[in-house]
PDB file of N, CA and C in Angstrom:
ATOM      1  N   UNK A   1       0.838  -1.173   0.000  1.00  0.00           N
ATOM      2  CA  UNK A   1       0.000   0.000   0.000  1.00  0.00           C
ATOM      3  C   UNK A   1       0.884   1.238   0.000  1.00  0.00           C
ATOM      4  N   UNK A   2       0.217   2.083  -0.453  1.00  0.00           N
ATOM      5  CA  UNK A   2       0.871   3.228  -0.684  1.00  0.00           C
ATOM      6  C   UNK A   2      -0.119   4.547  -0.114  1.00  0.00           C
ATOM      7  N   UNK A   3       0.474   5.539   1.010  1.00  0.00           N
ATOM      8  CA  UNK A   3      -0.336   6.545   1.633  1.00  0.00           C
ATOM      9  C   UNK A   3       0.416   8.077   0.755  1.00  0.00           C
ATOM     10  N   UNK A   4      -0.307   8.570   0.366  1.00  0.00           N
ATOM     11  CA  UNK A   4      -0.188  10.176   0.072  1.00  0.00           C
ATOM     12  C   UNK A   4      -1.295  11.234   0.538  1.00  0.00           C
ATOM     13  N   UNK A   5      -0.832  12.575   1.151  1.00  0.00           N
ATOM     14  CA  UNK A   5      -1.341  13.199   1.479  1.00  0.00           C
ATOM     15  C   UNK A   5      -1.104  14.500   0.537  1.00  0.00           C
ATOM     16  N   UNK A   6      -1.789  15.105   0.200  1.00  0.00           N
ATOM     17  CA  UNK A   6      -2.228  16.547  -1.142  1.00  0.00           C
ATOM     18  C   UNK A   6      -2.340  17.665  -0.017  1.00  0.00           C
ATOM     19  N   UNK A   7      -1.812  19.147  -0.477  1.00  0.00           N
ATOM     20  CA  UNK A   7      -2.549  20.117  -0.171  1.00  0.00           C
ATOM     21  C   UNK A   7      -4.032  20.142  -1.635  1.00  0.00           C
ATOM     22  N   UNK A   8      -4.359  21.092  -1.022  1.00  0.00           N
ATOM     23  CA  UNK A   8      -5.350  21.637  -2.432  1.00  0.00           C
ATOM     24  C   UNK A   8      -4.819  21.954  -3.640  1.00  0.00           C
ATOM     25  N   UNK A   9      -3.749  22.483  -3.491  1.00  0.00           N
ATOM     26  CA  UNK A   9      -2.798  23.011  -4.748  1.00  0.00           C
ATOM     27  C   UNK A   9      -2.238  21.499  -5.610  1.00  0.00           C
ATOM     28  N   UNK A  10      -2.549  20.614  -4.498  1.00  0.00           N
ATOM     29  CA  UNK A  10      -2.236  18.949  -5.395  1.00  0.00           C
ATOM     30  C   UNK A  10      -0.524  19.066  -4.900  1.00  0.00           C
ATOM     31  N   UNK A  11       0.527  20.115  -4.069  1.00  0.00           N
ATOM     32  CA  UNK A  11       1.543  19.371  -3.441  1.00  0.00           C
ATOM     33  C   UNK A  11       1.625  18.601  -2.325  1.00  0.00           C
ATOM     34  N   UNK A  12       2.709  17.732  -2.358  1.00  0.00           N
ATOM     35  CA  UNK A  12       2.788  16.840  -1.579  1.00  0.00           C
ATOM     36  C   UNK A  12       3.203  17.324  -0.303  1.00  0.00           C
ATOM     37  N   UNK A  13       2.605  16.864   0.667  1.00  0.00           N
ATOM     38  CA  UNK A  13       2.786  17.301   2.277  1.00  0.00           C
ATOM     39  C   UNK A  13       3.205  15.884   2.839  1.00  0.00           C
ATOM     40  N   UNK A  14       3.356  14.798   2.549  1.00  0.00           N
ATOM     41  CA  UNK A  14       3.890  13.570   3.206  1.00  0.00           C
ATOM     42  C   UNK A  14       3.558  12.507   2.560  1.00  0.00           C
ATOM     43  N   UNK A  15       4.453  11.311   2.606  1.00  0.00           N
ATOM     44  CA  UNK A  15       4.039   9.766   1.927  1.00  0.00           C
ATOM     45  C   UNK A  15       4.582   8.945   2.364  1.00  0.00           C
ATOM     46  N   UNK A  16       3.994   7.690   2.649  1.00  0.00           N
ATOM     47  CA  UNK A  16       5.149   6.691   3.205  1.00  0.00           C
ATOM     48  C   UNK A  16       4.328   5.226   2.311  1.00  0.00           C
ATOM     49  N   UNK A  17       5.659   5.054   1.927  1.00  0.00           N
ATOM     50  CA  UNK A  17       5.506   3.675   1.020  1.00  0.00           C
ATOM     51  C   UNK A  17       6.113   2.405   1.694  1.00  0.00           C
ATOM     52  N   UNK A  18       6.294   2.348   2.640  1.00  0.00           N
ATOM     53  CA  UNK A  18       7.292   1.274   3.935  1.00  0.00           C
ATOM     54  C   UNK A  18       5.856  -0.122   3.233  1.00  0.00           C
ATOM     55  N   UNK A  19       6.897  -1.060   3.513  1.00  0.00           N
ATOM     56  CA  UNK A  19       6.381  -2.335   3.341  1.00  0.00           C
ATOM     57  C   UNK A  19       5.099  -3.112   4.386  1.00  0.00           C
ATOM     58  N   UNK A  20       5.560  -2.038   5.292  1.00  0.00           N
ATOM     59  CA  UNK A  20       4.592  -2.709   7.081  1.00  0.00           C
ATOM     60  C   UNK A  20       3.151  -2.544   6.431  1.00  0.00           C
ATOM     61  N   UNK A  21       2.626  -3.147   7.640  1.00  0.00           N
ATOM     62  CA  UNK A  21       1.092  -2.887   7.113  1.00  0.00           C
ATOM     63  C   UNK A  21       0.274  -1.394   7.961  1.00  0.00           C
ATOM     64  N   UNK A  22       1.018  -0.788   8.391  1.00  0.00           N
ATOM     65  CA  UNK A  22       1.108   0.422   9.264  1.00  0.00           C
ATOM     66  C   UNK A  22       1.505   1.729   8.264  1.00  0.00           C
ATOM     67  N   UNK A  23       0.737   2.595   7.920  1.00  0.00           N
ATOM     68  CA  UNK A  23       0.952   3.563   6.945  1.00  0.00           C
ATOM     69  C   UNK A  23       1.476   4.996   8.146  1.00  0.00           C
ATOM     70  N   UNK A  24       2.010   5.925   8.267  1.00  0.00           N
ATOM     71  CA  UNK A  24       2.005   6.859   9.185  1.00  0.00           C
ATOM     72  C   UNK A  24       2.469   8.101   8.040  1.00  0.00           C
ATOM     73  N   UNK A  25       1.596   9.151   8.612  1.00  0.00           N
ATOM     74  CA  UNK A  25       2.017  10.835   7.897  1.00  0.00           C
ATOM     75  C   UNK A  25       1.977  11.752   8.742  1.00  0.00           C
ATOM     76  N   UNK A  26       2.461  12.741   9.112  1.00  0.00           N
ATOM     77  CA  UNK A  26       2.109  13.598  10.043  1.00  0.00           C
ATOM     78  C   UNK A  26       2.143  14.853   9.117  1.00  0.00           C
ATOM     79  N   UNK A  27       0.656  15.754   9.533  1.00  0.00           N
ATOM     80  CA  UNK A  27       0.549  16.740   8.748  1.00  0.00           C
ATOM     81  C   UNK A  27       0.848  18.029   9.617  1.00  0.00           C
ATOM     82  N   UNK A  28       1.939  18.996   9.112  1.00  0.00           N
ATOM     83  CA  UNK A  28       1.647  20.353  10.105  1.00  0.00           C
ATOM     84  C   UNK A  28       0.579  20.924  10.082  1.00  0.00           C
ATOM     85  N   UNK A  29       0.508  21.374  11.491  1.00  0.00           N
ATOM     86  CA  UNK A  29      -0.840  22.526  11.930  1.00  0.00           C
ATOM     87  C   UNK A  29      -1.007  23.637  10.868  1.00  0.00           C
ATOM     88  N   UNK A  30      -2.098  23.516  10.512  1.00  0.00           N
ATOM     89  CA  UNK A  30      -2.234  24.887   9.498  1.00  0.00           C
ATOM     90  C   UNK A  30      -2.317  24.805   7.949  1.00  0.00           C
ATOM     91  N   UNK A  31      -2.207  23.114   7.779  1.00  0.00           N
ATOM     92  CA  UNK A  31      -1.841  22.847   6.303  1.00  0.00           C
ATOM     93  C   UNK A  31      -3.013  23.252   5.783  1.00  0.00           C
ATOM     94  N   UNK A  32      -4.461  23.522   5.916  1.00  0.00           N
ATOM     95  CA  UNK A  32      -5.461  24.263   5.284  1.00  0.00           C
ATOM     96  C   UNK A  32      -5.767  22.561   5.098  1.00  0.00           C
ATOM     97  N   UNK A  33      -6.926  22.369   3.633  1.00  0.00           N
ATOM     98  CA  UNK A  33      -7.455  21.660   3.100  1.00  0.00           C
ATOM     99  C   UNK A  33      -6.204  20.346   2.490  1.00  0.00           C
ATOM    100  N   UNK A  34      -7.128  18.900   3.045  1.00  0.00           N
ATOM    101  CA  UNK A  34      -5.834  18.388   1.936  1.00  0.00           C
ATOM    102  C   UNK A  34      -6.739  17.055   1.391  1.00  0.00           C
ATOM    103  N   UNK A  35      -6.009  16.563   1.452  1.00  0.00           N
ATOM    104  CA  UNK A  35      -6.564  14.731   0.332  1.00  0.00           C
ATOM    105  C   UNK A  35      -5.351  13.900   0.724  1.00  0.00           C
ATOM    106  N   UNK A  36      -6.458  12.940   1.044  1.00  0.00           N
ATOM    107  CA  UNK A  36      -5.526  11.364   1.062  1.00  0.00           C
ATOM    108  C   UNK A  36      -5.785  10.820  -0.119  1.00  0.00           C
ATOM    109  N   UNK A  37      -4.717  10.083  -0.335  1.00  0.00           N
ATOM    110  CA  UNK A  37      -4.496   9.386  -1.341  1.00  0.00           C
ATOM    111  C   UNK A  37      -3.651   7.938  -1.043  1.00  0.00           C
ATOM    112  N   UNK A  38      -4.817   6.799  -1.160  1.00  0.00           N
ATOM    113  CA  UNK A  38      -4.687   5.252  -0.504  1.00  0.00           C
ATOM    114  C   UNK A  38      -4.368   4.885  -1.914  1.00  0.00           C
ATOM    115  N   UNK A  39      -3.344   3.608  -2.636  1.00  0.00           N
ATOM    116  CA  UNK A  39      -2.943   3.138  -3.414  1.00  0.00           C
ATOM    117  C   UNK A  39      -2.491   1.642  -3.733  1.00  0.00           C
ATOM    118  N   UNK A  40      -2.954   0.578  -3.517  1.00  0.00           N
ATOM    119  CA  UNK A  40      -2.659  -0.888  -3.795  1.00  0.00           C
ATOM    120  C   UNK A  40      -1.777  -1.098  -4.973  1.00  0.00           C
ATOM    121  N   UNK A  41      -0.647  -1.006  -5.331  1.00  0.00           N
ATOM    122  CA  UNK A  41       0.251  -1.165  -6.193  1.00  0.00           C
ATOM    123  C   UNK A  41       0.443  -2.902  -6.361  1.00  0.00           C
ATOM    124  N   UNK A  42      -0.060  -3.473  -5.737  1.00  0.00           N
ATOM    125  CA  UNK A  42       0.396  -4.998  -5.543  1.00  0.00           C
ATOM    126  C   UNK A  42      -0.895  -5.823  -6.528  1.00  0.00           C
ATOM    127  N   UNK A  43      -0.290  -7.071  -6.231  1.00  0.00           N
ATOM    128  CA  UNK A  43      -1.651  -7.828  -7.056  1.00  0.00           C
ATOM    129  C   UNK A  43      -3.005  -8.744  -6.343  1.00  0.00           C
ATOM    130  N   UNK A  44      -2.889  -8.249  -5.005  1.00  0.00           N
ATOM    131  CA  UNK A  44      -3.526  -8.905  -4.331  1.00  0.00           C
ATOM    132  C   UNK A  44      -4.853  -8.350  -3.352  1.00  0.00           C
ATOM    133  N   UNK A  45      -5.906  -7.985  -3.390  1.00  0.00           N
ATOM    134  CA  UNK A  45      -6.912  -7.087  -2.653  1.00  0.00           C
ATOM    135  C   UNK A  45      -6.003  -6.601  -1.604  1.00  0.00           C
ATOM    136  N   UNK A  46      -6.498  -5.389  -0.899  1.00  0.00           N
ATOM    137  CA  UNK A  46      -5.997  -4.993   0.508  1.00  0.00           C
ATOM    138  C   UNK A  46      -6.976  -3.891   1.101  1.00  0.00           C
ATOM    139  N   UNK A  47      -7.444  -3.978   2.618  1.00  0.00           N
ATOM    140  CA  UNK A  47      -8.019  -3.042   2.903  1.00  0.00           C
ATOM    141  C   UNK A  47      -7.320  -2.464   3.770  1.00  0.00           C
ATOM    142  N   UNK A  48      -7.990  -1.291   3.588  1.00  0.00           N
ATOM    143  CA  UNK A  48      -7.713   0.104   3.836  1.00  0.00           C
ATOM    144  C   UNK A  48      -8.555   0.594   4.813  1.00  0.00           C
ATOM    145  N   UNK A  49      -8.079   1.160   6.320  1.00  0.00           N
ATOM    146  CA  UNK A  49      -8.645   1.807   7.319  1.00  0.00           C
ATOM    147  C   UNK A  49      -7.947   3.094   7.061  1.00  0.00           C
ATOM    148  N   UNK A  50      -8.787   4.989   7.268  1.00  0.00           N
ATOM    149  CA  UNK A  50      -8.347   5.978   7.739  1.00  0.00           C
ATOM    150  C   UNK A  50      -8.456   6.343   8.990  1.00  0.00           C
ATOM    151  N   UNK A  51      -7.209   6.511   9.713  1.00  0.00           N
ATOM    152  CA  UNK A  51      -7.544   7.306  11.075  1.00  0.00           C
ATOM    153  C   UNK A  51      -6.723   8.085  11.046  1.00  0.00           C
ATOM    154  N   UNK A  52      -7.904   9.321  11.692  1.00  0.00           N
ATOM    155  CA  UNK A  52      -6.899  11.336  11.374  1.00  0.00           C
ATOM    156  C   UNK A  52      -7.468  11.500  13.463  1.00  0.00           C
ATOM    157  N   UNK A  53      -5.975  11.972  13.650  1.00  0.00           N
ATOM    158  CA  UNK A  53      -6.576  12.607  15.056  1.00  0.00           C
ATOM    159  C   UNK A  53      -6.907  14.319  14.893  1.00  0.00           C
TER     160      UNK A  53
END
């Protein structure tokens, strides 16, 4: 799996492509509006939980 996080402008504010099954991003305070972006690059189903504190 693959995690990306967008401002509005569509730049990148964080990504982590690590092999674990544990995705982590930390966004700074203030980033305004953004978008996740979840990605299965592999050949095999995978689900996907979001949790934002």
């Amino acid at each position: 799996m693959t995690l990306r996080v967008v401002d509005a402008a569509g730049a990148q504010l964080c990504a982590d492509t690590t092999a674990g099954a544990t995705l982590t991003c930390r966004i700074a305070p203030g980033s305004g509006a953004i978008a996740v972006k979840v990605a299965n690059p592999g050949a095999a189903p995978a689900e996907a939980m979001l949790i934002t504190n």
